[in-house]
PDB file of N, CA and C in Angstrom:
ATOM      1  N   UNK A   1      14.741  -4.251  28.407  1.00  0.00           N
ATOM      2  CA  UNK A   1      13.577  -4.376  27.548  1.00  0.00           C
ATOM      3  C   UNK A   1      13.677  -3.341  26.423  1.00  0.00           C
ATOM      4  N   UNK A   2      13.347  -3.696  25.355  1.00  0.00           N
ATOM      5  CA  UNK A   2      13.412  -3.034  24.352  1.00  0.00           C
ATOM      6  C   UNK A   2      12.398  -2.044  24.293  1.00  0.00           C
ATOM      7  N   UNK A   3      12.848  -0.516  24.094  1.00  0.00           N
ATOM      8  CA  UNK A   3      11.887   0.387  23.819  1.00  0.00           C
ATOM      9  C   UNK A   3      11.187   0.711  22.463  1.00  0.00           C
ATOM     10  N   UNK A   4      10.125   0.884  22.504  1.00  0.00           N
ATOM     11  CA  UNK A   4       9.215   0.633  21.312  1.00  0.00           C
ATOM     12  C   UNK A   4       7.627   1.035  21.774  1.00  0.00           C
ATOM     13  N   UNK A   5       6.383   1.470  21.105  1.00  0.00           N
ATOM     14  CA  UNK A   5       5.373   1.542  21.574  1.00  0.00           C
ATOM     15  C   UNK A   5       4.826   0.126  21.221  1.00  0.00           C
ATOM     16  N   UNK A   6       3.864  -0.117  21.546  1.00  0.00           N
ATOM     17  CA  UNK A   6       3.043  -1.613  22.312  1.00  0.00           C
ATOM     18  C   UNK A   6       2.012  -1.915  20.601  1.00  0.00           C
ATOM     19  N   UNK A   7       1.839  -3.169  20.252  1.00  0.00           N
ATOM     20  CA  UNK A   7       0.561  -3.006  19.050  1.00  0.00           C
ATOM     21  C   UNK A   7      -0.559  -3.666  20.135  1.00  0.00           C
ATOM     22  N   UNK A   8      -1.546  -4.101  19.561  1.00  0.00           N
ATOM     23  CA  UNK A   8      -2.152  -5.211  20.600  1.00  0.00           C
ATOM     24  C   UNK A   8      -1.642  -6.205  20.843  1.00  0.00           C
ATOM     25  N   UNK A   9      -1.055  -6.727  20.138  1.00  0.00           N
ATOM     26  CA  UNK A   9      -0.364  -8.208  20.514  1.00  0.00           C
ATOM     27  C   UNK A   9       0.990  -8.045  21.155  1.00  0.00           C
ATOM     28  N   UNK A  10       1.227  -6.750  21.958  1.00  0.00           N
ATOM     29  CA  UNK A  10       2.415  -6.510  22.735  1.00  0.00           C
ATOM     30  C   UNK A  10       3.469  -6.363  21.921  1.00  0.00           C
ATOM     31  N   UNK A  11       3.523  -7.023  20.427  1.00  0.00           N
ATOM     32  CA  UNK A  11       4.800  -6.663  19.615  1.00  0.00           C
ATOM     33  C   UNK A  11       5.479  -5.419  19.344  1.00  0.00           C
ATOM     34  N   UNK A  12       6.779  -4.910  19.785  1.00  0.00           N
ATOM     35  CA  UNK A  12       7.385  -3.792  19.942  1.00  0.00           C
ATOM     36  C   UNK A  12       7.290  -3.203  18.483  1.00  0.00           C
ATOM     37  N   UNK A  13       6.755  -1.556  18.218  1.00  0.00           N
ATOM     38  CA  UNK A  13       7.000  -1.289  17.284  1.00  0.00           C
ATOM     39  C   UNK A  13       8.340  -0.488  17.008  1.00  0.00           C
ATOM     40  N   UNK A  14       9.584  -0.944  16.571  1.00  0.00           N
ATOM     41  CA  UNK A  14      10.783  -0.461  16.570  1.00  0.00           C
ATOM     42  C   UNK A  14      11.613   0.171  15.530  1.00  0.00           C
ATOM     43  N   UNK A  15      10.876  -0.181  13.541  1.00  0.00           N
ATOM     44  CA  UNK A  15      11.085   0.323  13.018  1.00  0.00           C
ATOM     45  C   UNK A  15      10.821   1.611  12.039  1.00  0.00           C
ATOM     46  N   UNK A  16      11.099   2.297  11.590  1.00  0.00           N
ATOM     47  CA  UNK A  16      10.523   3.444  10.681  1.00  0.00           C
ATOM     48  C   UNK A  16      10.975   3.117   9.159  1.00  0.00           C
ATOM     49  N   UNK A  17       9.999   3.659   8.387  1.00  0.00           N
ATOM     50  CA  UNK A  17      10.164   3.409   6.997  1.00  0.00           C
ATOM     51  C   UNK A  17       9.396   4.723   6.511  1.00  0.00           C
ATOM     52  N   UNK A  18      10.009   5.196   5.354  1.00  0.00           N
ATOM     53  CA  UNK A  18       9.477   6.536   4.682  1.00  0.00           C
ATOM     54  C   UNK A  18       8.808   6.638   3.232  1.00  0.00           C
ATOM     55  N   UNK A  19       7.926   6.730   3.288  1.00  0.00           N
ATOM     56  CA  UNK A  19       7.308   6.516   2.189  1.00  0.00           C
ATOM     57  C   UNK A  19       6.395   7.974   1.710  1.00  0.00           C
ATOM     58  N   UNK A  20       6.707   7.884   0.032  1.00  0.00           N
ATOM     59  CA  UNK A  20       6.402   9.329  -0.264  1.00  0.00           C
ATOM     60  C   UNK A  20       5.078   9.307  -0.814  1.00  0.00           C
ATOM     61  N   UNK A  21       3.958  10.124  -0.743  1.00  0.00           N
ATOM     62  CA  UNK A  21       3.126  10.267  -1.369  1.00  0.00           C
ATOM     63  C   UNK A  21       2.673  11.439  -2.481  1.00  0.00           C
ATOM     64  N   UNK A  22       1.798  11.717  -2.869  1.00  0.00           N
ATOM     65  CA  UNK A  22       1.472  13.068  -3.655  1.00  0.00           C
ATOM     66  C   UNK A  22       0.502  13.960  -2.922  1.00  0.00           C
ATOM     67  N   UNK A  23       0.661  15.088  -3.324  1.00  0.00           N
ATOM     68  CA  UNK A  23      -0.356  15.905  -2.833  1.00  0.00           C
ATOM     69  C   UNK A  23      -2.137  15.449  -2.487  1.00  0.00           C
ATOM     70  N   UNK A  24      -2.447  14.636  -3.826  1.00  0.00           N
ATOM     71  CA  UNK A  24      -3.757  14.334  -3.820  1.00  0.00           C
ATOM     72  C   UNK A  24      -3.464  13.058  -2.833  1.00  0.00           C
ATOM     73  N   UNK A  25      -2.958  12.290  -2.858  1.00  0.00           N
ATOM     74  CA  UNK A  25      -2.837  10.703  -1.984  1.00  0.00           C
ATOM     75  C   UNK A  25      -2.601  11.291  -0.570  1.00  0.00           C
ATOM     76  N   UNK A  26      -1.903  11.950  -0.169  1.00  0.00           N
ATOM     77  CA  UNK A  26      -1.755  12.511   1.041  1.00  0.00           C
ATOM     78  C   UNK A  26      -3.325  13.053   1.595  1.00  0.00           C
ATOM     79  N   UNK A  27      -3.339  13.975   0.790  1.00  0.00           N
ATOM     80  CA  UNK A  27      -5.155  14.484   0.966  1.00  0.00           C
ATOM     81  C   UNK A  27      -6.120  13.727   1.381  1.00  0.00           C
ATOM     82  N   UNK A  28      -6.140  12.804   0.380  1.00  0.00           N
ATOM     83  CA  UNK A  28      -7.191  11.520   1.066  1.00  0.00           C
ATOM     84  C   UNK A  28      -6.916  10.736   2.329  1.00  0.00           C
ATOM     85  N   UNK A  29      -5.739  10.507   2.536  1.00  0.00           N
ATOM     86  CA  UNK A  29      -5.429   9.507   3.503  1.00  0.00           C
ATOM     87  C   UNK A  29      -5.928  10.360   5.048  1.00  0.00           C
ATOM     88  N   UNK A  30      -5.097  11.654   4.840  1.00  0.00           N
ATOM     89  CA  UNK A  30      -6.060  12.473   5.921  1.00  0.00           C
ATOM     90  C   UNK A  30      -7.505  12.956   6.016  1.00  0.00           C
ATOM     91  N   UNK A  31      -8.053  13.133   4.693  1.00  0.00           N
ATOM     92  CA  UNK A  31      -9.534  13.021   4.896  1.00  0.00           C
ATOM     93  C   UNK A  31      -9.842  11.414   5.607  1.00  0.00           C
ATOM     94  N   UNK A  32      -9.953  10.534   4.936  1.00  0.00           N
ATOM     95  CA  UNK A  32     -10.414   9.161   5.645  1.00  0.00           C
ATOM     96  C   UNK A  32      -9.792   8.729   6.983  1.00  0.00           C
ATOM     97  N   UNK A  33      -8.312   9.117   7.729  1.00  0.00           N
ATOM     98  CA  UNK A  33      -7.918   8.970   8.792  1.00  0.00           C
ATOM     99  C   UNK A  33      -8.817   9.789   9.849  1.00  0.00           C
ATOM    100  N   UNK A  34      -9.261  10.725   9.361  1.00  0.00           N
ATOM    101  CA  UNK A  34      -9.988  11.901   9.847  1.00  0.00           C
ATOM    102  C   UNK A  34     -11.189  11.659  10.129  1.00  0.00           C
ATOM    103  N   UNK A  35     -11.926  10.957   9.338  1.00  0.00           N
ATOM    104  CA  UNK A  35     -13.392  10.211   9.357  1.00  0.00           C
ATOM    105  C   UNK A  35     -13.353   9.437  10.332  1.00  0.00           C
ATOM    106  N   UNK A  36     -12.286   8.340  10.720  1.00  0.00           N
ATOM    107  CA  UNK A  36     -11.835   7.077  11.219  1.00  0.00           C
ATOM    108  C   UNK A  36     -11.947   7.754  12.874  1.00  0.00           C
ATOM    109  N   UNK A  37     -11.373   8.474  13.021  1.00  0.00           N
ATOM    110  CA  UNK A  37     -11.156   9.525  14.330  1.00  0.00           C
ATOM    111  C   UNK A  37      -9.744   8.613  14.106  1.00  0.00           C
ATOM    112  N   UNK A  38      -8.833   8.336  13.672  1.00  0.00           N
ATOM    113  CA  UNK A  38      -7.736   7.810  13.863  1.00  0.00           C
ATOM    114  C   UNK A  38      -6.328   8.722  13.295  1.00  0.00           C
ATOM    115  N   UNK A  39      -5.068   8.345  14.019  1.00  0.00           N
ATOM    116  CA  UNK A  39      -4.138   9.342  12.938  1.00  0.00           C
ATOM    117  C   UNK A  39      -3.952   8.340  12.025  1.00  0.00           C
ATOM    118  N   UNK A  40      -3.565   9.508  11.050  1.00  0.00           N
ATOM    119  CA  UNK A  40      -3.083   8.714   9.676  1.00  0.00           C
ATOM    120  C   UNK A  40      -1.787   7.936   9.752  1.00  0.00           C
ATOM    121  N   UNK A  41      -0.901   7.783  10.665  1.00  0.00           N
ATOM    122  CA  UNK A  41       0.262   6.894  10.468  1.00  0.00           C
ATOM    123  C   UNK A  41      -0.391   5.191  11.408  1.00  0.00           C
ATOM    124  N   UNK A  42      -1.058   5.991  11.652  1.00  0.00           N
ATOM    125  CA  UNK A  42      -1.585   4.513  12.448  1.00  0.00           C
ATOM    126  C   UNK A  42      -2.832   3.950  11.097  1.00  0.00           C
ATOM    127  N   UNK A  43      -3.606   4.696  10.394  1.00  0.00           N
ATOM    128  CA  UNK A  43      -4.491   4.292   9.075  1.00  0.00           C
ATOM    129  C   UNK A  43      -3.364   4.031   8.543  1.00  0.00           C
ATOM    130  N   UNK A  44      -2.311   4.480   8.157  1.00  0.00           N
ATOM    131  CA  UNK A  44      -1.534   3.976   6.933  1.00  0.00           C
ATOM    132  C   UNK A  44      -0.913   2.649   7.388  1.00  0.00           C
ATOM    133  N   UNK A  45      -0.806   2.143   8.676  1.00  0.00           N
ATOM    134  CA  UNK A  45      -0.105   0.798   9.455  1.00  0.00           C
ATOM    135  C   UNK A  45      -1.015  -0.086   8.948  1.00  0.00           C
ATOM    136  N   UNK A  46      -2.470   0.455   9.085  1.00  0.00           N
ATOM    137  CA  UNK A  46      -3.689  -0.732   9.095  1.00  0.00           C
ATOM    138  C   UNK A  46      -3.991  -1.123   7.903  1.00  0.00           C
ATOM    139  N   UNK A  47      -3.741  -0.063   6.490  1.00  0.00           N
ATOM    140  CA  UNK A  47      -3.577  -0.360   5.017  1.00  0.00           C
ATOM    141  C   UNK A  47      -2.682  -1.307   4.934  1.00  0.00           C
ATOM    142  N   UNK A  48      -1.461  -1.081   5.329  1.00  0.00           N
ATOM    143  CA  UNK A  48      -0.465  -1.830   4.893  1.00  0.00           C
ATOM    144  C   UNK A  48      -0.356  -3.057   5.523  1.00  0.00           C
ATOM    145  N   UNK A  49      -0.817  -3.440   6.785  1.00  0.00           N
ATOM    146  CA  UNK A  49      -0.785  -4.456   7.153  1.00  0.00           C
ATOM    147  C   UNK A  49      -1.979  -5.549   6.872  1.00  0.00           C
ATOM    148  N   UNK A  50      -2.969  -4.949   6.313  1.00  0.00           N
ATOM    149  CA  UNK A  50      -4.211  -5.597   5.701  1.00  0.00           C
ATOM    150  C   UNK A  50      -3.592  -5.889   4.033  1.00  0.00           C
ATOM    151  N   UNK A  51      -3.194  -5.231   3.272  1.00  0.00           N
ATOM    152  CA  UNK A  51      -2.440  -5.344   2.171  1.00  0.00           C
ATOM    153  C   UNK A  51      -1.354  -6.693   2.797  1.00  0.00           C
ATOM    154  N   UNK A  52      -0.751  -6.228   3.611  1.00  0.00           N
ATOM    155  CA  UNK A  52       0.517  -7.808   3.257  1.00  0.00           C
ATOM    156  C   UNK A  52      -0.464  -8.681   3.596  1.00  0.00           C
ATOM    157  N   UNK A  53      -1.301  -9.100   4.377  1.00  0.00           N
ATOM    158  CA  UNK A  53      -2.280 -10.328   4.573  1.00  0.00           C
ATOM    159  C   UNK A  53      -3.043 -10.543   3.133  1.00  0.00           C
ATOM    160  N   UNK A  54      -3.495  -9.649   2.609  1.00  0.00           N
ATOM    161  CA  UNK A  54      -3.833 -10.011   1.343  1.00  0.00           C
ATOM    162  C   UNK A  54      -3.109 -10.475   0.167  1.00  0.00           C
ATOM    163  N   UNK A  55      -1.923  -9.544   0.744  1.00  0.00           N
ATOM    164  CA  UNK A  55      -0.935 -10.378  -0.625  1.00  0.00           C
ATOM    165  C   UNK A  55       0.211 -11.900   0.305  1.00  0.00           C
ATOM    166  N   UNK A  56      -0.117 -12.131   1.084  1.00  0.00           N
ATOM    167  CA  UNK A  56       0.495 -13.534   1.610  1.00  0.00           C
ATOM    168  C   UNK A  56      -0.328 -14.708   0.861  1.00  0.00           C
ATOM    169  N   UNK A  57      -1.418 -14.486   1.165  1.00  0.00           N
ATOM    170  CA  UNK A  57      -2.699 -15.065   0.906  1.00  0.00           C
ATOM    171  C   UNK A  57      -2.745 -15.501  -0.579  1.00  0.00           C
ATOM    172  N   UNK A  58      -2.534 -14.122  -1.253  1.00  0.00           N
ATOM    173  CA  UNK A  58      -2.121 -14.023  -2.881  1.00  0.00           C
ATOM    174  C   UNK A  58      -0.947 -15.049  -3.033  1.00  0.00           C
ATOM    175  N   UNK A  59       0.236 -14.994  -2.244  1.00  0.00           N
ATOM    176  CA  UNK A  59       1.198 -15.753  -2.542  1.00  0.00           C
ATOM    177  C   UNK A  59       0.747 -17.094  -1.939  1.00  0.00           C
ATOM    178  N   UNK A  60       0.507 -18.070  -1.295  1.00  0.00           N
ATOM    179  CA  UNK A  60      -0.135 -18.974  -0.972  1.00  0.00           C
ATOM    180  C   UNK A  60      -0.850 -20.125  -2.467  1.00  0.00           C
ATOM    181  N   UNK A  61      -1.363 -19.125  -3.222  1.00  0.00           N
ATOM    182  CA  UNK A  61      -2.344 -19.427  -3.947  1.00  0.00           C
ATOM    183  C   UNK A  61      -1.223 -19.550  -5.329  1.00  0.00           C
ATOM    184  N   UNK A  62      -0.178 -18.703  -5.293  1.00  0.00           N
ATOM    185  CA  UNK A  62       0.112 -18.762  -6.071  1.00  0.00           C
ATOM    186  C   UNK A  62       0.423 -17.523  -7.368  1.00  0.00           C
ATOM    187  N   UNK A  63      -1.015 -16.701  -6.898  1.00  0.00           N
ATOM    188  CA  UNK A  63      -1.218 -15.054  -7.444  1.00  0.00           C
ATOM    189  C   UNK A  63      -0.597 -14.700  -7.548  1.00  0.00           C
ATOM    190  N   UNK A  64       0.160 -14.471  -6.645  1.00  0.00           N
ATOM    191  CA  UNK A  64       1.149 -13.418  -6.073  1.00  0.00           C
ATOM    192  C   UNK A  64       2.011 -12.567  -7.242  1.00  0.00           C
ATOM    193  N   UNK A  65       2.399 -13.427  -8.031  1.00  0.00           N
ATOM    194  CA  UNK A  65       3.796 -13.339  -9.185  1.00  0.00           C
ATOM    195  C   UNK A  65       2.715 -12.836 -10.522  1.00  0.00           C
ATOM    196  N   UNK A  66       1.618 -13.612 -10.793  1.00  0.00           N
ATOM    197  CA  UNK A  66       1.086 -13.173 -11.370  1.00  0.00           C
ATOM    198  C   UNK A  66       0.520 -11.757 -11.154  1.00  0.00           C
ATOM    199  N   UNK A  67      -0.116 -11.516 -10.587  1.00  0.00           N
ATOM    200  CA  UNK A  67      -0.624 -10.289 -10.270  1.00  0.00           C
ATOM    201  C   UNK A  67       0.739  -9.161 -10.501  1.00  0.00           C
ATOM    202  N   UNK A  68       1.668  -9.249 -10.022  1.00  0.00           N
ATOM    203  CA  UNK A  68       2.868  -8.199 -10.253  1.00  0.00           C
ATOM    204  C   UNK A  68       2.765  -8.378 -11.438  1.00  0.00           C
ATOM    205  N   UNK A  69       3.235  -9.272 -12.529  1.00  0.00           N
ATOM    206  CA  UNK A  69       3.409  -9.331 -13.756  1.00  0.00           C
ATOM    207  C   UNK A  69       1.934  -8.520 -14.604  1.00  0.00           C
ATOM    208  N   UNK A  70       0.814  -8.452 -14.178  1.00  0.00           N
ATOM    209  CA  UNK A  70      -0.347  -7.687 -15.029  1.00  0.00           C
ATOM    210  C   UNK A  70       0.217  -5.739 -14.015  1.00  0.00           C
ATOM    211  N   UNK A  71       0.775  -5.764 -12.506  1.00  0.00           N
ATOM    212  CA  UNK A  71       0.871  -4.514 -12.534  1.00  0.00           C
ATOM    213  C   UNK A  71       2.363  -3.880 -13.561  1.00  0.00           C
ATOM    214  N   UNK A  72       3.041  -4.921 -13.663  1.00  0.00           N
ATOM    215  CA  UNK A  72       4.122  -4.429 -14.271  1.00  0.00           C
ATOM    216  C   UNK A  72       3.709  -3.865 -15.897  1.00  0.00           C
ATOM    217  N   UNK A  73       2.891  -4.921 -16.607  1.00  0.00           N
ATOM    218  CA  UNK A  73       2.321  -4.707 -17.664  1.00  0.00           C
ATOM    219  C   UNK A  73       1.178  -3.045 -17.863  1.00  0.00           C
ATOM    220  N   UNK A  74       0.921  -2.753 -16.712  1.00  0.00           N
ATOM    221  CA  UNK A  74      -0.280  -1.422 -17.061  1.00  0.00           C
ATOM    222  C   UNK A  74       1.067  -0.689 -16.433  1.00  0.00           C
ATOM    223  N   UNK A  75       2.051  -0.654 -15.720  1.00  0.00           N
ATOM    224  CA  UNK A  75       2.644   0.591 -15.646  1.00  0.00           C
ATOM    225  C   UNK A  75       3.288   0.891 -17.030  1.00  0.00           C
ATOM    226  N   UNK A  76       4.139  -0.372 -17.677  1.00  0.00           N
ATOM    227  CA  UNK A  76       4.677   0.198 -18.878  1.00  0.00           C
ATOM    228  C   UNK A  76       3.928   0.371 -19.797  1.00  0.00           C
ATOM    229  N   UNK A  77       2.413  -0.256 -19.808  1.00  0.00           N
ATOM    230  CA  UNK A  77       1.766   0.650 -20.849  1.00  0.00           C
ATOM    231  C   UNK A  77       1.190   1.689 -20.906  1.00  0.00           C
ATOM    232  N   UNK A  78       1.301   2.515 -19.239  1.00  0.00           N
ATOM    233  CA  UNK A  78       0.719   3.558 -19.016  1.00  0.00           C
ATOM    234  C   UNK A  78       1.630   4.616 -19.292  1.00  0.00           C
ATOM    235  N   UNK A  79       3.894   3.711 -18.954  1.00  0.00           N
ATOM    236  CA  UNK A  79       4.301   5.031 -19.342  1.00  0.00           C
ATOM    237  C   UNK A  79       5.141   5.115 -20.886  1.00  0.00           C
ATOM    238  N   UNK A  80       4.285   4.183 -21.739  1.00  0.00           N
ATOM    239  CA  UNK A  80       4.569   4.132 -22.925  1.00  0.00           C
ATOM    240  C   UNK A  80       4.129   5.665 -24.012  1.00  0.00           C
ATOM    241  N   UNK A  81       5.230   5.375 -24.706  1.00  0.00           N
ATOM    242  CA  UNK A  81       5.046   7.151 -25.346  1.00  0.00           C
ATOM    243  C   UNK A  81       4.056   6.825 -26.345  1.00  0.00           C
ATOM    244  N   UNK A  82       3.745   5.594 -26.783  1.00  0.00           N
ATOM    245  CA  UNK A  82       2.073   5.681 -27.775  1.00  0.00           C
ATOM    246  C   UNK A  82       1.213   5.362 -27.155  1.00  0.00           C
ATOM    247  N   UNK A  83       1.188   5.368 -25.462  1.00  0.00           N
ATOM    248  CA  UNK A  83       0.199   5.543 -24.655  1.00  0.00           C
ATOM    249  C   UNK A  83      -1.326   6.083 -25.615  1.00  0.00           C
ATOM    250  N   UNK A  84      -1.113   7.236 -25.701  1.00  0.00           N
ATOM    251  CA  UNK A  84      -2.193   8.377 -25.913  1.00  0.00           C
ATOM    252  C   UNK A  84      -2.995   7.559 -27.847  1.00  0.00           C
ATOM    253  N   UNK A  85      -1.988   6.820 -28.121  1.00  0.00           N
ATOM    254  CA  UNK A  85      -2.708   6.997 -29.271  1.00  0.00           C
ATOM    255  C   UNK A  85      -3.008   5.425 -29.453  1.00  0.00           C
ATOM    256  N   UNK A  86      -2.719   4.488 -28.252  1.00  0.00           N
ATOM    257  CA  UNK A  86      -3.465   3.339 -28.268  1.00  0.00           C
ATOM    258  C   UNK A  86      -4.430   3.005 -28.495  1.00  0.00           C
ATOM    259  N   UNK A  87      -5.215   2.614 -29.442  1.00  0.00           N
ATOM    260  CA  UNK A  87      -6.651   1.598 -29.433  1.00  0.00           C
ATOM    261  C   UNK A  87      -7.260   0.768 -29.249  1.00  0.00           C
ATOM    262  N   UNK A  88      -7.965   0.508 -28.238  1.00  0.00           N
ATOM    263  CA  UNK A  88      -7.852  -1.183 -28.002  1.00  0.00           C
ATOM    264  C   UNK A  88      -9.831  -1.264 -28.635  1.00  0.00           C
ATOM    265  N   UNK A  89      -9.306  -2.420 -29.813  1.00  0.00           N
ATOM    266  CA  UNK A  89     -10.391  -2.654 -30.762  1.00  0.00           C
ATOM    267  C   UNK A  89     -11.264  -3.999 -29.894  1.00  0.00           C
TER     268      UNK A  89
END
């Protein structure tokens, strides 16, 4: 039998993935894990696994592609160098 800890639905949890945050994003996640009485790697499982149901759902519909394409659009205009002197009339 494969070793792994248990979710509710008995599915083995077997992999790790590393993901970096910032000082302030880190901060919060342990304030609100903290509220939760929960640890934060188990809050950060329940984000992310509520996120892919939302974005399946998104893809289903069709969203999915769209929605990347408007985040792709505010990152490069956020890390555009006439950022600062944009106007939107």
């Amino acid at each position: 039998m494969a070793k792994g800890r248990k979710t509710i639905d008995n599915e083995k949890i077997n992999n790790n993935l590393t993901i970096r945050f910032s000082d302030r994003e880190l901060a919060e996640i342990e304030e609100l894990s903290e509220e939760l009485g929960i640890p934060k790697t188990r809050f950060i499982r329940n984000l992310t696994l509520s996120g892919l149901a939302d974005a399946k759902a998104l893809n289903k519909i069709g969203a999915l592609k769209g929605a990347k394409k408007l985040i792709d659009f505010k990152e490069r205009l956020l890390n555009s160098s006439n950022y600062k002197t944009l106007e939107i009339v």
